[in-house]
PDB file of N, CA and C in Angstrom:
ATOM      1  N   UNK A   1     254.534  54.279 216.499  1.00  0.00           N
ATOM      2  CA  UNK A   1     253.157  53.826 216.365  1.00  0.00           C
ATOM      3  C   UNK A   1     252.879  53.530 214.896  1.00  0.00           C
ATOM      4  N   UNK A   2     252.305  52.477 214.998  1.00  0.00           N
ATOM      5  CA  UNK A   2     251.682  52.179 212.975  1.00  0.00           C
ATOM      6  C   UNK A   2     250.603  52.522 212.776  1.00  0.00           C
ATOM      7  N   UNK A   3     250.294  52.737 211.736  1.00  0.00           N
ATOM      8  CA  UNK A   3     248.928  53.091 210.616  1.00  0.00           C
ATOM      9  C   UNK A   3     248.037  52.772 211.700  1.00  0.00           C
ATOM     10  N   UNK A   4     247.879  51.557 211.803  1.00  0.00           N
ATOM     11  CA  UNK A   4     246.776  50.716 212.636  1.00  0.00           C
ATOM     12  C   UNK A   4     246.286  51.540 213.984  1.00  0.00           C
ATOM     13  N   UNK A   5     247.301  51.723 214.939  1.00  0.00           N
ATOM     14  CA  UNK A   5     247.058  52.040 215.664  1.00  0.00           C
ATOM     15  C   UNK A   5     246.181  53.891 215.754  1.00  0.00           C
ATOM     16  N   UNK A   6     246.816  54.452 214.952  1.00  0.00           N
ATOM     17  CA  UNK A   6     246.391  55.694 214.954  1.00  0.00           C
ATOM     18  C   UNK A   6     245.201  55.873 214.181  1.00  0.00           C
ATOM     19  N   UNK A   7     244.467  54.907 213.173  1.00  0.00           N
ATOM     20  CA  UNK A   7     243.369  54.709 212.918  1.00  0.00           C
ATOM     21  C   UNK A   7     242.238  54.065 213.748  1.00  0.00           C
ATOM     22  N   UNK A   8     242.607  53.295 215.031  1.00  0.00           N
ATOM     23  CA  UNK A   8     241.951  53.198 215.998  1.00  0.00           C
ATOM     24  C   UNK A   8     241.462  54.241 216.993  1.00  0.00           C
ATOM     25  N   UNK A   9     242.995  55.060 217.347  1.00  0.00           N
ATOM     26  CA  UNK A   9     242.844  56.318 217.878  1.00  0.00           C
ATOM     27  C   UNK A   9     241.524  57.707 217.080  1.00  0.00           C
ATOM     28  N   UNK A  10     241.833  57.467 216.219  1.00  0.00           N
ATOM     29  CA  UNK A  10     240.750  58.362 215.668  1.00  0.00           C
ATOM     30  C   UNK A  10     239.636  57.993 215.427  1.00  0.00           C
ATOM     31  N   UNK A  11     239.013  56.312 215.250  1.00  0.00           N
ATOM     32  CA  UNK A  11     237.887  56.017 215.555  1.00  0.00           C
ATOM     33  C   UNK A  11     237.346  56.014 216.826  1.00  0.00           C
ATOM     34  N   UNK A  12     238.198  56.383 217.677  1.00  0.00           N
ATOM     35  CA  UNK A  12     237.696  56.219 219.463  1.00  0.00           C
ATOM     36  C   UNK A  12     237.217  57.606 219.233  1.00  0.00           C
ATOM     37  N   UNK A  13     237.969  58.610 219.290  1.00  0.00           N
ATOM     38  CA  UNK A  13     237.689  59.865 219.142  1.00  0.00           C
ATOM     39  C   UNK A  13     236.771  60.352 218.824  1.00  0.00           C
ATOM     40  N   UNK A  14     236.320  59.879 217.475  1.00  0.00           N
ATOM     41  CA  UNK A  14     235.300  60.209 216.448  1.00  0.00           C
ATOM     42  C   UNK A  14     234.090  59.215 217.137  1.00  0.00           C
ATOM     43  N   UNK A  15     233.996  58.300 217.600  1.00  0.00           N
ATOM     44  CA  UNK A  15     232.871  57.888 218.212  1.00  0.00           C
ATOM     45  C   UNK A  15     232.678  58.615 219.845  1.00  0.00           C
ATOM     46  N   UNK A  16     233.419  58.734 220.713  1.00  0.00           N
ATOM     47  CA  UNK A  16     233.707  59.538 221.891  1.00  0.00           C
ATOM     48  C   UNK A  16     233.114  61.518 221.315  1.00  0.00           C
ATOM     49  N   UNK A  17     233.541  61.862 220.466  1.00  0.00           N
ATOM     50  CA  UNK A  17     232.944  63.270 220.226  1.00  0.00           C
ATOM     51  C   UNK A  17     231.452  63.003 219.796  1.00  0.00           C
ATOM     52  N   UNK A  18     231.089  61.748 219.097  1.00  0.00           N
ATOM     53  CA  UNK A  18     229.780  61.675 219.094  1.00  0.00           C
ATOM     54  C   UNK A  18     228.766  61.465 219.904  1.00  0.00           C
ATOM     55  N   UNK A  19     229.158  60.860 221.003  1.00  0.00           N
ATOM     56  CA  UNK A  19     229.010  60.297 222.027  1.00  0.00           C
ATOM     57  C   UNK A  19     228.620  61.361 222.734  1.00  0.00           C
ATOM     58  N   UNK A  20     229.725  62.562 223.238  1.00  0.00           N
ATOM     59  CA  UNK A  20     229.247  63.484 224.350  1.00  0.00           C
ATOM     60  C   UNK A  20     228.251  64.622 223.116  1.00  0.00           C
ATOM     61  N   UNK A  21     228.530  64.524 221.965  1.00  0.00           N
ATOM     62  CA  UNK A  21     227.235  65.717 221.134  1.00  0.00           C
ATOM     63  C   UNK A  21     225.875  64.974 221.749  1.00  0.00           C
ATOM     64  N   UNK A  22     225.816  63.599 221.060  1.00  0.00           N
ATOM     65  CA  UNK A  22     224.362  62.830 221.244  1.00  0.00           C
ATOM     66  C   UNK A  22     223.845  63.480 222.716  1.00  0.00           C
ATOM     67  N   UNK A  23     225.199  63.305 223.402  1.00  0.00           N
ATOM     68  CA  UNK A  23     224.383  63.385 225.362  1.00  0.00           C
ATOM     69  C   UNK A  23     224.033  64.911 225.424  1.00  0.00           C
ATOM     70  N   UNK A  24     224.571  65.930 225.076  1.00  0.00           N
ATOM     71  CA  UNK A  24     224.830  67.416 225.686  1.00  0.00           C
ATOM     72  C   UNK A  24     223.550  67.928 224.806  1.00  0.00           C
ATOM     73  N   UNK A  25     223.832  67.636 223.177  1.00  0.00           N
ATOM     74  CA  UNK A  25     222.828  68.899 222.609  1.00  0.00           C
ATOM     75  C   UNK A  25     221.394  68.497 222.776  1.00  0.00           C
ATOM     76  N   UNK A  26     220.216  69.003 222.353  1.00  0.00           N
ATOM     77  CA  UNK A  26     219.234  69.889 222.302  1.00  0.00           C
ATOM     78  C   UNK A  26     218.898  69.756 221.095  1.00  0.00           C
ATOM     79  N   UNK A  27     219.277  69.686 220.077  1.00  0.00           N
ATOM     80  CA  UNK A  27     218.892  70.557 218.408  1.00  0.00           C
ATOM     81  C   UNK A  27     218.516  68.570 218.131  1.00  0.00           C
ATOM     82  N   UNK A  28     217.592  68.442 217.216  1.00  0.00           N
ATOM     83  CA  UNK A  28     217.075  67.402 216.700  1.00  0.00           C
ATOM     84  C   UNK A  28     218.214  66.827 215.857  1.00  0.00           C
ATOM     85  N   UNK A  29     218.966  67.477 214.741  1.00  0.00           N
ATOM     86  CA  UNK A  29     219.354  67.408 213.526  1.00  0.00           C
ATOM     87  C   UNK A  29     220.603  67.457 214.093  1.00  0.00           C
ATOM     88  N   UNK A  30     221.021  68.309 214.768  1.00  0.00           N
ATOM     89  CA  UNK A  30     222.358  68.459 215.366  1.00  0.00           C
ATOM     90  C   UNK A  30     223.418  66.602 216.314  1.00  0.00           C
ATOM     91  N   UNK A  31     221.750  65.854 216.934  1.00  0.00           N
ATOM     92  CA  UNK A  31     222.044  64.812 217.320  1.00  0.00           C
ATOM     93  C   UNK A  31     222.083  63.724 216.423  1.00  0.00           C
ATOM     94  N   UNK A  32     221.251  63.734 215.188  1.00  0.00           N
ATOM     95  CA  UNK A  32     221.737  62.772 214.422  1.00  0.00           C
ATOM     96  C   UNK A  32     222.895  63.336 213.457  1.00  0.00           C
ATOM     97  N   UNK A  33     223.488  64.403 213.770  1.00  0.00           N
ATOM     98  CA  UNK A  33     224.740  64.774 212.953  1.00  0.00           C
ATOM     99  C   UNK A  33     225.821  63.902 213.951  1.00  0.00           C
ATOM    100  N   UNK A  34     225.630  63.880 215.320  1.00  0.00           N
ATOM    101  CA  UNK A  34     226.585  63.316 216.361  1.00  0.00           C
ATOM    102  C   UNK A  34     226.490  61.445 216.149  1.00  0.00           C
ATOM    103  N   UNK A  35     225.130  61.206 216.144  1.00  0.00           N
ATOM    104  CA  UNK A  35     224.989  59.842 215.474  1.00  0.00           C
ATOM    105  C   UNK A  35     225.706  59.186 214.520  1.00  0.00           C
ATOM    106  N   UNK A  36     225.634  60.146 213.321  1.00  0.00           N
ATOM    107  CA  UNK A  36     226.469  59.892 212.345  1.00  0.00           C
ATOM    108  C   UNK A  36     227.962  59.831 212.465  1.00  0.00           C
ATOM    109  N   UNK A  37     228.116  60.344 213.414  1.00  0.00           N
ATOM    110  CA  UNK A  37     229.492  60.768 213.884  1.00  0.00           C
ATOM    111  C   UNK A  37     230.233  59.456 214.425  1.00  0.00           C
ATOM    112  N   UNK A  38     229.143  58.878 214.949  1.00  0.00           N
ATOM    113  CA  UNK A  38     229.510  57.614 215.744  1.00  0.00           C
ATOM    114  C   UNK A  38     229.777  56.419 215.151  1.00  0.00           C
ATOM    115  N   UNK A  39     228.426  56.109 213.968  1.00  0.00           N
ATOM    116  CA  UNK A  39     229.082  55.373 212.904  1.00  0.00           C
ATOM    117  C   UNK A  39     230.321  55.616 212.549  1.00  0.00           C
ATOM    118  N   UNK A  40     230.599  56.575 212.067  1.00  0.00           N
ATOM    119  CA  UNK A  40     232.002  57.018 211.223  1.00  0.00           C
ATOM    120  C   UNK A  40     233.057  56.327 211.790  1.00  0.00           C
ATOM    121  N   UNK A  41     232.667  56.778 213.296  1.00  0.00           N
ATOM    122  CA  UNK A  41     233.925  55.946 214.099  1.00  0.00           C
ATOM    123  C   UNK A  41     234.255  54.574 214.201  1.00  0.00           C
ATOM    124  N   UNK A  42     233.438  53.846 214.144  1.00  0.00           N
ATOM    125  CA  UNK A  42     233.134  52.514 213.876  1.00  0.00           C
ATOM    126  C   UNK A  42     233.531  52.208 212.746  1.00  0.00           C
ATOM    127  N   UNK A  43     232.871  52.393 212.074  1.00  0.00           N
ATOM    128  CA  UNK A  43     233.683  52.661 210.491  1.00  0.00           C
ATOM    129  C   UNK A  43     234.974  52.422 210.472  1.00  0.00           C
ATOM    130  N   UNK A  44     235.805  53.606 210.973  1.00  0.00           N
ATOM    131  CA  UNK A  44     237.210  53.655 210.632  1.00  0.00           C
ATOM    132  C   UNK A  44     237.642  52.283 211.654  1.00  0.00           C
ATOM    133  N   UNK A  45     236.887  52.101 212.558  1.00  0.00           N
ATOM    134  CA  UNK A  45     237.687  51.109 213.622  1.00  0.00           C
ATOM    135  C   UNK A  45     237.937  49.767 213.037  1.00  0.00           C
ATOM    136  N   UNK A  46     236.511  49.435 212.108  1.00  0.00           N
ATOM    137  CA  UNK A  46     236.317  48.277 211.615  1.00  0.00           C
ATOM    138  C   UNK A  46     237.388  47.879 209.623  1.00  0.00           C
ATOM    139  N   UNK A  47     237.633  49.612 209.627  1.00  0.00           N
ATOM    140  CA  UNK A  47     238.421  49.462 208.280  1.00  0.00           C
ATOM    141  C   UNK A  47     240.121  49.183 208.870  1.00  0.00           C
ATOM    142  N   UNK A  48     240.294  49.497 210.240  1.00  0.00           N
ATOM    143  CA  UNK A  48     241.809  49.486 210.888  1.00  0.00           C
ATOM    144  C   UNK A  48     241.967  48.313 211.302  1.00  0.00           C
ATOM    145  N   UNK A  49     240.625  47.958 211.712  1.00  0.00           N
ATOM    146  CA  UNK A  49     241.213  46.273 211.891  1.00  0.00           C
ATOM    147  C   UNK A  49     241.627  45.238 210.677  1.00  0.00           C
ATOM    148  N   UNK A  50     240.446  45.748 209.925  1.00  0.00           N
ATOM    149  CA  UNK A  50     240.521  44.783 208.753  1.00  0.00           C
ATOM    150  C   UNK A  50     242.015  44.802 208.069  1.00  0.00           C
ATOM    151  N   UNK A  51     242.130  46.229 208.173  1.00  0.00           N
ATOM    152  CA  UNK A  51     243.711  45.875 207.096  1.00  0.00           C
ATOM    153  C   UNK A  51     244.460  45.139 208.285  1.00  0.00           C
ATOM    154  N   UNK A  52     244.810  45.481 209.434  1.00  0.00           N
ATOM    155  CA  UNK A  52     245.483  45.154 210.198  1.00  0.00           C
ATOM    156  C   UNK A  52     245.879  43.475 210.256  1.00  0.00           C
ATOM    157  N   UNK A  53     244.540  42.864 209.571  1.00  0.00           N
ATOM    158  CA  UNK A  53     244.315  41.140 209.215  1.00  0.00           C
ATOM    159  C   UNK A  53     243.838  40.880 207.718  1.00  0.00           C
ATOM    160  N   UNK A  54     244.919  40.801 207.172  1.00  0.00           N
ATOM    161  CA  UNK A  54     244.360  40.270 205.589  1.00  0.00           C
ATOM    162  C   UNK A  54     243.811  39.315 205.358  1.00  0.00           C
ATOM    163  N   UNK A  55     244.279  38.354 206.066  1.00  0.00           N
ATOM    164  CA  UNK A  55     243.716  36.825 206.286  1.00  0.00           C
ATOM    165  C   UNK A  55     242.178  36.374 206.296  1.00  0.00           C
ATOM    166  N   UNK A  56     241.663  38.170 206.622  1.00  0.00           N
ATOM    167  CA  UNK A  56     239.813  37.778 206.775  1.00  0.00           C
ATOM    168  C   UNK A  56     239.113  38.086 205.460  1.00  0.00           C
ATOM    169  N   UNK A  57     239.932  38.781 204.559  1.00  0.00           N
ATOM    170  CA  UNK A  57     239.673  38.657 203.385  1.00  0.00           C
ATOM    171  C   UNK A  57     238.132  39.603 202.794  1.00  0.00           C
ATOM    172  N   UNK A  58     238.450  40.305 203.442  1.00  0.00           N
ATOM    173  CA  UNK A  58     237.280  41.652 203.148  1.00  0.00           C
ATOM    174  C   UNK A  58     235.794  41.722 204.004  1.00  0.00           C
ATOM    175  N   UNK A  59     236.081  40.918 205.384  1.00  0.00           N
ATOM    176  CA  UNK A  59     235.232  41.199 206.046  1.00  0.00           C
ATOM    177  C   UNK A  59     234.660  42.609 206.594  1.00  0.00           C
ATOM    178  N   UNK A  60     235.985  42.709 207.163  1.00  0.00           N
ATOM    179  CA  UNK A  60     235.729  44.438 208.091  1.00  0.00           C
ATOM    180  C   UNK A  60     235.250  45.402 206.837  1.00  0.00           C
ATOM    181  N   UNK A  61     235.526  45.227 205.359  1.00  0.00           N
ATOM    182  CA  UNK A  61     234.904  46.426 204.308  1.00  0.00           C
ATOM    183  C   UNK A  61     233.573  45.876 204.342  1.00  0.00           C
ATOM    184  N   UNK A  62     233.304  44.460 204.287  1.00  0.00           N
ATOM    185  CA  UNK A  62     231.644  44.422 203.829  1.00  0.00           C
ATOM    186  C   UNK A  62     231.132  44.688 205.040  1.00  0.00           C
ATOM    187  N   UNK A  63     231.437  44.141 205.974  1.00  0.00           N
ATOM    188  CA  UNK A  63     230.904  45.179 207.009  1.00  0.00           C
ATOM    189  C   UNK A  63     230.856  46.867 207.298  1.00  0.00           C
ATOM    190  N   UNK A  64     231.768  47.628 206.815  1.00  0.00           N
ATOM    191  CA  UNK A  64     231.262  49.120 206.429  1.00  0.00           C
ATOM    192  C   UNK A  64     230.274  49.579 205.615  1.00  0.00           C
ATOM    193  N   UNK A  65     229.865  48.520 204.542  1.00  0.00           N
ATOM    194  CA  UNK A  65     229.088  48.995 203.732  1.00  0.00           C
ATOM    195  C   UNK A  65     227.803  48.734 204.383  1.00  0.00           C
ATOM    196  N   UNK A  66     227.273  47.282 204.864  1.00  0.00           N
ATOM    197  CA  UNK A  66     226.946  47.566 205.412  1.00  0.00           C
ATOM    198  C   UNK A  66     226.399  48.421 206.660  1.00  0.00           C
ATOM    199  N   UNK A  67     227.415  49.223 207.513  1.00  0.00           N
ATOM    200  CA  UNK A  67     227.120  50.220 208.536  1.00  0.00           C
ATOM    201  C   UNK A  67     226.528  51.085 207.766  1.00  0.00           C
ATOM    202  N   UNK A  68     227.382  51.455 206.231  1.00  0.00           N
ATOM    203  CA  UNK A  68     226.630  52.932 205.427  1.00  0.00           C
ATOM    204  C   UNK A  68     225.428  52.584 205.004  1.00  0.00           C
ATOM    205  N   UNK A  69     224.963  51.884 204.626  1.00  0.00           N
ATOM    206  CA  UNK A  69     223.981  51.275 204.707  1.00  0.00           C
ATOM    207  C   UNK A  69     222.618  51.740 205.541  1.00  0.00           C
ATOM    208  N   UNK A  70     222.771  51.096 207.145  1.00  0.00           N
ATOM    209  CA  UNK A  70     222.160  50.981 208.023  1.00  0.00           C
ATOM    210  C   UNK A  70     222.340  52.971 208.292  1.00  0.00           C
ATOM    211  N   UNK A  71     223.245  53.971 208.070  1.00  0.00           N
ATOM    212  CA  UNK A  71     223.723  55.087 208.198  1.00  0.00           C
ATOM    213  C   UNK A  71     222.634  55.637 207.798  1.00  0.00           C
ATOM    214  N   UNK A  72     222.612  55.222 206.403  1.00  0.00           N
ATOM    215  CA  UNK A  72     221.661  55.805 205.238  1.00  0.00           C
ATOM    216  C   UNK A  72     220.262  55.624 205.569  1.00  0.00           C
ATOM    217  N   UNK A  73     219.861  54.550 205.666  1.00  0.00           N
ATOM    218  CA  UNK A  73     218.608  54.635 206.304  1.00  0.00           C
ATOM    219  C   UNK A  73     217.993  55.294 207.704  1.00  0.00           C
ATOM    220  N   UNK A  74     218.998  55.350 208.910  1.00  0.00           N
ATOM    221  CA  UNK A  74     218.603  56.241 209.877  1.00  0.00           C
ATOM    222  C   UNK A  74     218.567  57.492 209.672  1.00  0.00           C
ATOM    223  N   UNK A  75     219.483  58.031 208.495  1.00  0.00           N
ATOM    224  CA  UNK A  75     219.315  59.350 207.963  1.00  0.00           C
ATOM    225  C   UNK A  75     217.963  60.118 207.824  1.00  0.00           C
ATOM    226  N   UNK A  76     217.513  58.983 206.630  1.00  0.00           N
ATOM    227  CA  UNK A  76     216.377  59.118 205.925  1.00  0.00           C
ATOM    228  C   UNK A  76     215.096  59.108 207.099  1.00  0.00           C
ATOM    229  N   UNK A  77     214.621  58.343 207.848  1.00  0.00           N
ATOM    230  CA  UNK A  77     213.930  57.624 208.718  1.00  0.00           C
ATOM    231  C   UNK A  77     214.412  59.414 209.747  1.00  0.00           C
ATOM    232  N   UNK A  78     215.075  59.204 210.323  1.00  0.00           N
ATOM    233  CA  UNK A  78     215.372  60.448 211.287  1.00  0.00           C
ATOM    234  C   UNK A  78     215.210  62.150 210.945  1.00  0.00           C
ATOM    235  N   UNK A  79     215.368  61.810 209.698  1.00  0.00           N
ATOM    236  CA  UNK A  79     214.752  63.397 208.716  1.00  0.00           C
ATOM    237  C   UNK A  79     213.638  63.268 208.692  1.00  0.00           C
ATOM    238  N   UNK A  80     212.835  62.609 208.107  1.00  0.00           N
ATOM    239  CA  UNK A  80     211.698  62.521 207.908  1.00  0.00           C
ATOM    240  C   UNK A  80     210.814  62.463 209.044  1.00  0.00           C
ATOM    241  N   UNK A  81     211.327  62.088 210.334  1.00  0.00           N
ATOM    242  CA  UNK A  81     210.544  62.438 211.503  1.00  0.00           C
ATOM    243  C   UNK A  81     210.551  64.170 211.784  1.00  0.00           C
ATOM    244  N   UNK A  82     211.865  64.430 211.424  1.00  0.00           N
ATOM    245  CA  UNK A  82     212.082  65.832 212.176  1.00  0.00           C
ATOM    246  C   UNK A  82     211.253  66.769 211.445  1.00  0.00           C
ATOM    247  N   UNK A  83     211.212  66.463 210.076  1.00  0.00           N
ATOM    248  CA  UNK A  83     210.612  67.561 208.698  1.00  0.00           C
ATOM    249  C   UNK A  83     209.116  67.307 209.421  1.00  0.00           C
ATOM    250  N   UNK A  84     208.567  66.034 209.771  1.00  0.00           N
ATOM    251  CA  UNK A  84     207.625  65.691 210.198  1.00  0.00           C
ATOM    252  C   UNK A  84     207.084  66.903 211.856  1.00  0.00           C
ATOM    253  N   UNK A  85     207.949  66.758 212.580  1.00  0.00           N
ATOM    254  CA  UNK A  85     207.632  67.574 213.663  1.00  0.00           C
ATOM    255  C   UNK A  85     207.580  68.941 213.433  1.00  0.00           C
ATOM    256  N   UNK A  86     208.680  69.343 212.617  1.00  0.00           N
ATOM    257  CA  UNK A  86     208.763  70.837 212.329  1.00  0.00           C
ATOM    258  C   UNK A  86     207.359  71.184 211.915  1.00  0.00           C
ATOM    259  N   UNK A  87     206.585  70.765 210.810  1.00  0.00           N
ATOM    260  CA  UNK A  87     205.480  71.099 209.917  1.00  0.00           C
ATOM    261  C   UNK A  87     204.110  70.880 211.276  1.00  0.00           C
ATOM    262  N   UNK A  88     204.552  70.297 212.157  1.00  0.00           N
ATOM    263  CA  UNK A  88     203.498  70.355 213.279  1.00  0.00           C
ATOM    264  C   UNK A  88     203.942  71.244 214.194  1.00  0.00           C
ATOM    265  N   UNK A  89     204.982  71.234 214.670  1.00  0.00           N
ATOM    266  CA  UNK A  89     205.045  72.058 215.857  1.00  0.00           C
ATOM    267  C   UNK A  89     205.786  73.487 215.276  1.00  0.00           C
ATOM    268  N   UNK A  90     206.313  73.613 214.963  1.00  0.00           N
ATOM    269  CA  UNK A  90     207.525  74.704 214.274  1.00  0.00           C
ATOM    270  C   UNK A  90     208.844  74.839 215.378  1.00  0.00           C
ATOM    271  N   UNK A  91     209.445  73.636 215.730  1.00  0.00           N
ATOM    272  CA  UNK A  91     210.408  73.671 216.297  1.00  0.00           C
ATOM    273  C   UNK A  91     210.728  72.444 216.039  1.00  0.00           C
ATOM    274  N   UNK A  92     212.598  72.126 216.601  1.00  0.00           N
ATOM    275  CA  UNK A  92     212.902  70.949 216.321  1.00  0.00           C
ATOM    276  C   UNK A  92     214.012  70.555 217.529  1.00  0.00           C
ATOM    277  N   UNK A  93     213.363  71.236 218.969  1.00  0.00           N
ATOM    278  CA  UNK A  93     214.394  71.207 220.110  1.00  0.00           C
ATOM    279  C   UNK A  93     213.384  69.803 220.798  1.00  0.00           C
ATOM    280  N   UNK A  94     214.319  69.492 221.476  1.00  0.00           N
ATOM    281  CA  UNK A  94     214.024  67.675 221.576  1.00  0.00           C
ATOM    282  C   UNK A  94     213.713  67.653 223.111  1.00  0.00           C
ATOM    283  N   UNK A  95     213.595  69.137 223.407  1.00  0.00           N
ATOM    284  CA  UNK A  95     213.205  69.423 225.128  1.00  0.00           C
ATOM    285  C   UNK A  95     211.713  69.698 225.240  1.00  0.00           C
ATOM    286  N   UNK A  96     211.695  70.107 224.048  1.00  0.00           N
ATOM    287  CA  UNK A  96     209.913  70.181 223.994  1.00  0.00           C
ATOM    288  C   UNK A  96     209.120  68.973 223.451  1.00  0.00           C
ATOM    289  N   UNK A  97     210.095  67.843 222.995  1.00  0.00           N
ATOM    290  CA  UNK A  97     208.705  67.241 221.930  1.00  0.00           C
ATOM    291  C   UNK A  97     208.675  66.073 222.714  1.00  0.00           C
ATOM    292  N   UNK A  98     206.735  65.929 223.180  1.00  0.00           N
ATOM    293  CA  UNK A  98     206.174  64.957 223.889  1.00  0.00           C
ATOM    294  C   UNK A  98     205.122  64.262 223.014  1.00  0.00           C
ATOM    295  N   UNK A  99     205.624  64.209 221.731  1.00  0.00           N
ATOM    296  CA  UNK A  99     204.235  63.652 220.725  1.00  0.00           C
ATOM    297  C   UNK A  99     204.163  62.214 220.823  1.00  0.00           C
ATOM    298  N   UNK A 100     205.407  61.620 221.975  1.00  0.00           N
ATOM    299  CA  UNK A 100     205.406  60.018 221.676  1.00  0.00           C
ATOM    300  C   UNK A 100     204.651  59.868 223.245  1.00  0.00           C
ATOM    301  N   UNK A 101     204.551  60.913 224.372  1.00  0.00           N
ATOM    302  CA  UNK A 101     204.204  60.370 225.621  1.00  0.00           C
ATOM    303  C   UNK A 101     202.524  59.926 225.057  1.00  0.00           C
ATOM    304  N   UNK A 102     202.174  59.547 226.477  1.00  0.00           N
ATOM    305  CA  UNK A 102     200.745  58.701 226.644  1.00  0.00           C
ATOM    306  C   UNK A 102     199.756  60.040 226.593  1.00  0.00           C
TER     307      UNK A 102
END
């Protein structure tokens, strides 16, 4: 097996473990840790292809930066909701919070 391939393998992985955190947990912070998780995977998928084709000439990297990017801001945006709920409710379990229903 080459480089390539086993850097695909671990972006499946790494998006697949994010995947079942996002679905299973409960904890606010804990799911955008799984989020993040998912980028990552993408990430590596999009840095395994790229080397894999030189010919595209630094697409698949400007496209990571971009993802960190877009990473960085859901960070920010997704904290700031949660710091936001905590200071109202004093919890941050995602089974209780109905502040968006009607």
């Amino acid at each position: 097996m080459t480089d390539t391939y086993l850097l695909l393998i671990l972006g499946a992985a790494l998006f697949c473990i994010g995947v079942m955190g996002a679905l299973t947990l409960r904890n606010a912070i804990r799911i955008l840790m799984c989020i993040e998780l998912m980028l990552n995977g993408a990430n590596v998928t999009l840095i395994a292809a790229a080397s894999s084709m030189p010919e595209t000439s630094g697409v698949g990297q400007s496209m990571v930066v971009f993802a960190i990017a877009v990473a960085a801001a859901e960070t920010v945006i997704g904290l700031g909701a949660i710091v936001a709920m905590y200071r109202a409710k004093g919890w941050v379990t995602l089974e209780k919070f109905n502040l968006m229903k009607w």
